[in-house]
C-alpha atoms as a PDB file:
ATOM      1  CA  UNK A   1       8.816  -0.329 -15.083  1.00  0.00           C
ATOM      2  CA  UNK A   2      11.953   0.821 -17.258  1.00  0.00           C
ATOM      3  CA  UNK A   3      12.735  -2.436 -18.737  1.00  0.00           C
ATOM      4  CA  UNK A   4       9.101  -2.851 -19.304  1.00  0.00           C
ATOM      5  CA  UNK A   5       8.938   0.570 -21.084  1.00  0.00           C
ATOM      6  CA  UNK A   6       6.526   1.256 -19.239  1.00  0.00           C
ATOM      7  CA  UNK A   7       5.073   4.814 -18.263  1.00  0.00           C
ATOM      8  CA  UNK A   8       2.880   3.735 -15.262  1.00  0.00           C
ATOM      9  CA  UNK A   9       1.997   0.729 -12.989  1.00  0.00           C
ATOM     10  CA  UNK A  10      -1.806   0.439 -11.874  1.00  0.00           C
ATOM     11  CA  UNK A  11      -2.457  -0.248  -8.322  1.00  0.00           C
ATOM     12  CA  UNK A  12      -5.898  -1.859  -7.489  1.00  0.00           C
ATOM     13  CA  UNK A  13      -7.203  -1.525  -3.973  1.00  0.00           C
ATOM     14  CA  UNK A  14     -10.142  -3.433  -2.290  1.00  0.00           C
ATOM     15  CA  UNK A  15     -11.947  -1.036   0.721  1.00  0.00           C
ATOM     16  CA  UNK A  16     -13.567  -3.253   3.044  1.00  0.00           C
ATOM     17  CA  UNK A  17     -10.975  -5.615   5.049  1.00  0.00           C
ATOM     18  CA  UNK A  18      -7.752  -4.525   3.031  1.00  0.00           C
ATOM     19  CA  UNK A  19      -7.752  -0.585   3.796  1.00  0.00           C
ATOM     20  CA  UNK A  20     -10.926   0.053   5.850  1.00  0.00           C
ATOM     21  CA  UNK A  21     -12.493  -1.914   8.798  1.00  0.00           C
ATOM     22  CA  UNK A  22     -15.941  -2.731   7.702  1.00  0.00           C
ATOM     23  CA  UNK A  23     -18.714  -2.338  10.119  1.00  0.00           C
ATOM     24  CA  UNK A  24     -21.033  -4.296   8.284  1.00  0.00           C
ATOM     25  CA  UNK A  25     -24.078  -1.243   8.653  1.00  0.00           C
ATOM     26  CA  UNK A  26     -26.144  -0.587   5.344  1.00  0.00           C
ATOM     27  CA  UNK A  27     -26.287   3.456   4.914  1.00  0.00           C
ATOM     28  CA  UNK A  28     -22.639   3.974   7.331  1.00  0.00           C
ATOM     29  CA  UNK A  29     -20.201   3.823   5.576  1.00  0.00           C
ATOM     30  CA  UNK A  30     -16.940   2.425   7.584  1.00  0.00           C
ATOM     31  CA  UNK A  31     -14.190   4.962   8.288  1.00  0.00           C
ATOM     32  CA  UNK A  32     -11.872   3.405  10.444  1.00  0.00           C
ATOM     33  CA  UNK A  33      -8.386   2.586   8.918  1.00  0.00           C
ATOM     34  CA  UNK A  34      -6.411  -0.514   9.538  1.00  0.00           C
ATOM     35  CA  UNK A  35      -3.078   0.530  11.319  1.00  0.00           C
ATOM     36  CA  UNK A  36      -0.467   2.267   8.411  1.00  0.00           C
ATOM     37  CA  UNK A  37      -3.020   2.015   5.274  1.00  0.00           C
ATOM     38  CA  UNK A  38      -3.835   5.405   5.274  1.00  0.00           C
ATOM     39  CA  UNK A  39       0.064   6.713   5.622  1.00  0.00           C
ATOM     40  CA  UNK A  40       1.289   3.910   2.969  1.00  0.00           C
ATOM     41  CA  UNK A  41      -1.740   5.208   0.658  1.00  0.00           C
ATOM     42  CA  UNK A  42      -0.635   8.294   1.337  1.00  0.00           C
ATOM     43  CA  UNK A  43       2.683   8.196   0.010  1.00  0.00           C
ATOM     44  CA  UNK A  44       1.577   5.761  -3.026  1.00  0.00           C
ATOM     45  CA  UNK A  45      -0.908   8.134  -4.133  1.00  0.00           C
ATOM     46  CA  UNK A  46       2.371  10.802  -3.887  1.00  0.00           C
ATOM     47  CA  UNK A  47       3.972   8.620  -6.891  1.00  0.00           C
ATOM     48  CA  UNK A  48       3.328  10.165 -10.351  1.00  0.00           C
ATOM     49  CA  UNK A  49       4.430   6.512 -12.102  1.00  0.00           C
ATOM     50  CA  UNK A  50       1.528   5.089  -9.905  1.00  0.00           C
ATOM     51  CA  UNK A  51      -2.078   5.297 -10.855  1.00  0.00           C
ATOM     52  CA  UNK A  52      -4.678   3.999  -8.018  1.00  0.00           C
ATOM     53  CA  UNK A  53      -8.089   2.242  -8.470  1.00  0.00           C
ATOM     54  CA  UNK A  54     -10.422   1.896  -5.943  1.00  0.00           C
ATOM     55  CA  UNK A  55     -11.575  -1.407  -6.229  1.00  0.00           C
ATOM     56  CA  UNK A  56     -14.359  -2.275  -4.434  1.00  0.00           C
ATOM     57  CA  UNK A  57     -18.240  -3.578  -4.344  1.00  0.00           C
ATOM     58  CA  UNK A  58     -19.043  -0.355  -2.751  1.00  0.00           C
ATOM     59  CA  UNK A  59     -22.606   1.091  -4.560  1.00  0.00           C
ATOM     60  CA  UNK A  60     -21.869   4.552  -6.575  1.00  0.00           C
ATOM     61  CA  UNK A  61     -23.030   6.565  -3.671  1.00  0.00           C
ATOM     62  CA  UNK A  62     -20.848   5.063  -0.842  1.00  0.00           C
ATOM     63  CA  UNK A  63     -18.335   5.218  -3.754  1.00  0.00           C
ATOM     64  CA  UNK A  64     -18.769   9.273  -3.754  1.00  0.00           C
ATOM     65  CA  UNK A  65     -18.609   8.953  -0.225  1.00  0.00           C
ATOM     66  CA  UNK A  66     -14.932   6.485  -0.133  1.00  0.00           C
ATOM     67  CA  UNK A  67     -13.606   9.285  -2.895  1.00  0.00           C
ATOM     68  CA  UNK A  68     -14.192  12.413  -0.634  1.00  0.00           C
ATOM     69  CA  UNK A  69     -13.018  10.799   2.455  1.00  0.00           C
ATOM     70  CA  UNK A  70     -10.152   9.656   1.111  1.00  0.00           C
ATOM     71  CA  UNK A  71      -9.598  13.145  -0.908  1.00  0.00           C
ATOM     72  CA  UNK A  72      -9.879  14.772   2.686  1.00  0.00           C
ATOM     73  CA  UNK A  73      -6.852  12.444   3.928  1.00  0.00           C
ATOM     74  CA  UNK A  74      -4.818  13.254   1.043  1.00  0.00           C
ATOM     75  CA  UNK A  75      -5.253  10.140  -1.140  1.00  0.00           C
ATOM     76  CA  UNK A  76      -6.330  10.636  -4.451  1.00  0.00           C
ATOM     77  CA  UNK A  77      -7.548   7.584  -6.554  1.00  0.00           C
ATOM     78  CA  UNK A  78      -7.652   8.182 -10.331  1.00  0.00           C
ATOM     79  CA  UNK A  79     -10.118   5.191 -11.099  1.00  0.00           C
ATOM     80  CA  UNK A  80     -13.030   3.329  -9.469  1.00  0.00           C
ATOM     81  CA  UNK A  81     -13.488  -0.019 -10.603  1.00  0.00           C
ATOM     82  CA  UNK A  82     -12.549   0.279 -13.809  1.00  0.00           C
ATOM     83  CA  UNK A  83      -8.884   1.666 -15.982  1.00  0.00           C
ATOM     84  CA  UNK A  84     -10.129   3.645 -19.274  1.00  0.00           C
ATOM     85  CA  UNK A  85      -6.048   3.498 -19.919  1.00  0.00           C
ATOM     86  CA  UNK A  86      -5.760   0.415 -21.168  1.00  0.00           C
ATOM     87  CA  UNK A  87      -8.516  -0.509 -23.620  1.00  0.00           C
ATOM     88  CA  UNK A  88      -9.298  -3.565 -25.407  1.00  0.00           C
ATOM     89  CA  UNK A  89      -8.037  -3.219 -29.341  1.00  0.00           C
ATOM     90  CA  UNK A  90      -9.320  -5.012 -31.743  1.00  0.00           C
ATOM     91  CA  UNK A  91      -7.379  -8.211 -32.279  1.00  0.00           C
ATOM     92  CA  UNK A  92      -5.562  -7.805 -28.960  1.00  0.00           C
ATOM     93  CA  UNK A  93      -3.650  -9.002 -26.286  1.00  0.00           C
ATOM     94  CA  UNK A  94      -6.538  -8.834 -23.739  1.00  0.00           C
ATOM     95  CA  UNK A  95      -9.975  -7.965 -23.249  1.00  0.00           C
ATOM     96  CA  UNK A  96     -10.518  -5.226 -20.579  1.00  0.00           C
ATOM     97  CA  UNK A  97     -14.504  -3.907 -20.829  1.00  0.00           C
ATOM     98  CA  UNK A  98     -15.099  -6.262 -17.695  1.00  0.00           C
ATOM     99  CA  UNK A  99     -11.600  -6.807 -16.415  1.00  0.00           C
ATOM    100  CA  UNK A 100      -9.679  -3.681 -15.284  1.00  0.00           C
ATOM    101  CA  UNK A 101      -6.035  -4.010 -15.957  1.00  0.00           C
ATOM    102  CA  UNK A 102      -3.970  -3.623 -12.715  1.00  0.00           C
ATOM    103  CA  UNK A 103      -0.352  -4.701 -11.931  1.00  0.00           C
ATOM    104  CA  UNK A 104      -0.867  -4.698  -8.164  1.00  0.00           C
ATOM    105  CA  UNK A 105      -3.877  -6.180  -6.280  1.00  0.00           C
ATOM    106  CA  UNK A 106      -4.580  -5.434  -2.543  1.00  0.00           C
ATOM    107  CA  UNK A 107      -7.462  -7.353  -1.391  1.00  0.00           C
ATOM    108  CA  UNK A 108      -8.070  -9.389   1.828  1.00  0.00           C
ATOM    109  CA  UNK A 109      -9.879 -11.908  -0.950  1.00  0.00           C
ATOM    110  CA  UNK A 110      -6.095 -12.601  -2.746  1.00  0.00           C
ATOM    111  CA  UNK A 111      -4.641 -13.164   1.024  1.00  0.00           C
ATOM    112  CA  UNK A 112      -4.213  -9.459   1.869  1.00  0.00           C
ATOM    113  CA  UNK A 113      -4.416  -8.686   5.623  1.00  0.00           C
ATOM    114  CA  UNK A 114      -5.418  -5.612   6.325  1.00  0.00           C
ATOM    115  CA  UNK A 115      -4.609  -5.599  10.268  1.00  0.00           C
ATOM    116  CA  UNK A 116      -0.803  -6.974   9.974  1.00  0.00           C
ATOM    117  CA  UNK A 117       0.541  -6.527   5.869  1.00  0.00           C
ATOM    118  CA  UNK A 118       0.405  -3.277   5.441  1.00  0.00           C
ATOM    119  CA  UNK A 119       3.795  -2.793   7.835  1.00  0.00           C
ATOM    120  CA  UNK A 120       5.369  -4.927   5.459  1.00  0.00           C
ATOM    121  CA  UNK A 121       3.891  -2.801   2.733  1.00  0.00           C
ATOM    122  CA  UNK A 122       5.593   0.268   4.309  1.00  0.00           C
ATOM    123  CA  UNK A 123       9.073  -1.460   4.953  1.00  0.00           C
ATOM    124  CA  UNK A 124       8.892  -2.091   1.022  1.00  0.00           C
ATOM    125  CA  UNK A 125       7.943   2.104   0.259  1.00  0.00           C
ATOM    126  CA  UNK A 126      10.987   2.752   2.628  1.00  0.00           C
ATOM    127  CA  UNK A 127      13.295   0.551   1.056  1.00  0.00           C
ATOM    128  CA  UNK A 128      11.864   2.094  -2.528  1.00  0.00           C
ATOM    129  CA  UNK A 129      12.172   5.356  -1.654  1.00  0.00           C
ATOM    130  CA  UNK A 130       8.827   6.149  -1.266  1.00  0.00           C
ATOM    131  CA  UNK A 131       8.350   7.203   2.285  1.00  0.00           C
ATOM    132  CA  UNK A 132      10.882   7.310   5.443  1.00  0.00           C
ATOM    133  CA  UNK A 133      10.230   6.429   8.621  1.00  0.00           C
ATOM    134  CA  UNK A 134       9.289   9.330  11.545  1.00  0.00           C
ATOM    135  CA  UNK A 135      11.530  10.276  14.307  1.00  0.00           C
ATOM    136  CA  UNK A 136       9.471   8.985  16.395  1.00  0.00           C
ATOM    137  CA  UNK A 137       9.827   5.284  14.414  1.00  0.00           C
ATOM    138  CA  UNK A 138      13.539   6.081  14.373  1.00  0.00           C
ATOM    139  CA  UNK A 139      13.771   6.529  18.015  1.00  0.00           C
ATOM    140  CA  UNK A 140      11.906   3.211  18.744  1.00  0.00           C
ATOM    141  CA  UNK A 141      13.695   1.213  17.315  1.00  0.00           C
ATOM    142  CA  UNK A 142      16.873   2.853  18.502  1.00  0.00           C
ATOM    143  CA  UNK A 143      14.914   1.647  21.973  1.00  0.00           C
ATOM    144  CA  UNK A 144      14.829  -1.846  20.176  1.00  0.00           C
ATOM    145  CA  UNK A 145      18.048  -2.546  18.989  1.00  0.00           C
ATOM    146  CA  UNK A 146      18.637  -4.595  21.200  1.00  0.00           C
ATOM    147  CA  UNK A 147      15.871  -7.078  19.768  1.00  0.00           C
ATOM    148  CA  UNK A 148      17.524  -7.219  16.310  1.00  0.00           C
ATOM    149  CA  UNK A 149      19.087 -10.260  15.290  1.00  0.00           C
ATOM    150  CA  UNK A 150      20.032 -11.910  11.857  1.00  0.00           C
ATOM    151  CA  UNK A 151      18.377 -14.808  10.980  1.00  0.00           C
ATOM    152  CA  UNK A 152      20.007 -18.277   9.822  1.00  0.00           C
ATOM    153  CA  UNK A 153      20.001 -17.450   6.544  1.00  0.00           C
ATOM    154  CA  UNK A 154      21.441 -13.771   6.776  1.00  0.00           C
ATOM    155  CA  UNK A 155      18.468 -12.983   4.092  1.00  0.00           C
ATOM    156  CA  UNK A 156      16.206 -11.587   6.661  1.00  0.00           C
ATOM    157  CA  UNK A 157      15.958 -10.180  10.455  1.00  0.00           C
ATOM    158  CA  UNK A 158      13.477  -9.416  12.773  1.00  0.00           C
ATOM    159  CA  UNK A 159      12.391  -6.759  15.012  1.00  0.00           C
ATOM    160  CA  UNK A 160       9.424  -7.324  16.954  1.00  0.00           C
ATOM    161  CA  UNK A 161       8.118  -9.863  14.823  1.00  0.00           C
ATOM    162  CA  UNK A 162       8.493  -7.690  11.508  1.00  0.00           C
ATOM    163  CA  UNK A 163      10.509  -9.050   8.545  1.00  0.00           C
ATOM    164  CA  UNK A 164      12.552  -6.647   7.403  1.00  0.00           C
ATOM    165  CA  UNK A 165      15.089  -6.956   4.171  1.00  0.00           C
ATOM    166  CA  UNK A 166      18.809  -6.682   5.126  1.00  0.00           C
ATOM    167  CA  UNK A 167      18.789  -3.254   2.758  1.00  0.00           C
ATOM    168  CA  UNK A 168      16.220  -1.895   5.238  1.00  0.00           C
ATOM    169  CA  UNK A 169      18.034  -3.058   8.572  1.00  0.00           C
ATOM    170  CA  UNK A 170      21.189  -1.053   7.124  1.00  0.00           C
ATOM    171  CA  UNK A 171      19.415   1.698   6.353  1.00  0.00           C
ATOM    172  CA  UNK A 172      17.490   1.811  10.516  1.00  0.00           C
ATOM    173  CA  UNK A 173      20.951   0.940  11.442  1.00  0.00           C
ATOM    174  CA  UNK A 174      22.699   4.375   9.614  1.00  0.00           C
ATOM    175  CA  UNK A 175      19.236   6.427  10.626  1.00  0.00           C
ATOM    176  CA  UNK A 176      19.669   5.407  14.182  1.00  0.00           C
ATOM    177  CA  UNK A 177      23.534   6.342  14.594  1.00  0.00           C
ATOM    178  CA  UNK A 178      22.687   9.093  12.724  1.00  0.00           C
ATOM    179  CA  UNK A 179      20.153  10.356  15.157  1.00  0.00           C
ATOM    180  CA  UNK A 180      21.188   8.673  18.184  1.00  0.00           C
END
């Protein structure tokens, strides 16, 4: 963002098998969460250099709906379909009246998987900063240690079949000594 110059990044964010479980019912709208969107959401939505768009085919009243169920859970979106930051000037780069501009895309259609990515979307806000893992976490994979191993390549590890950066494996590795 610095070297960019750039005051914010736009986050777009598909409902419907990226963040939500859809239940395929006209008139009931889907509630159910895949496993960490809501706390990663959470803690993006916490990040003043981040605006969020819901992106999504939802119709205007289940799009009501998504924004005051999402309010209630503490995530605030600032656009729905559409970013009235970045406008289309005459003799322009772009052309944004039908295109939103975005800088991140989450949607099952781009090869976002709702029921497994968004751990690895969580390892990435813990490494950033963003959000830190819960005791609870902490004391788990203390339990799991055990299971941690460097791969060939020293680039990556694994810990129950989660990819994790070696930044983030020294950082679980000072939280657990720390707490254990």
């Amino acid at each position: 963002m610095q070297r960019k110059g750039w005051k914010w990044t736009y986050w777009a964010f598909d409902l419907h098998s990226t963040v939500i479980k859809p239940n395929y019912e006209a008139g009931n709208i889907p509630t159910e969460f895949y496993p960490l969107a809501l706390e990663c959401l959470r803690a993006i939505s916490k990040r003043p250099e981040i605006k969020m768009m819901m992106f999504t085919c939802s119709h205007p009243h289940e799009q009501e709906q998504y924004l005051e169920l999402f309010k209630s859970k503490g995530v605030n979106f600032d656009f729905v379909n559409k970013n009235p930051e970045v406008k289309t000037e005459q003799g322009g780069y772009g052309y944004y009246k039908d295109k939103p501009y975005f800088n991140v895309l989450f949607e099952d259609k781009a090869g976002f998987n709702g029921e497994t990515d968004w751990a690895e979307v969580k390892e990435l806000l813990i490494t950033l900063g963003y959000m830190k893992n819960t005791l609870e976490e902490i004391a788990i994979i203390r339990d799991k240690v055990e299971d941690l191993y460097i791969a060939e390549s020293g680039k990556f590890a694994f810990l129950n079949n989660t990819v994790m950066s070696p930044e983030y494996i020294q950082w679980l590795e000072r939280k657990v000594l720390k707490n254990g």
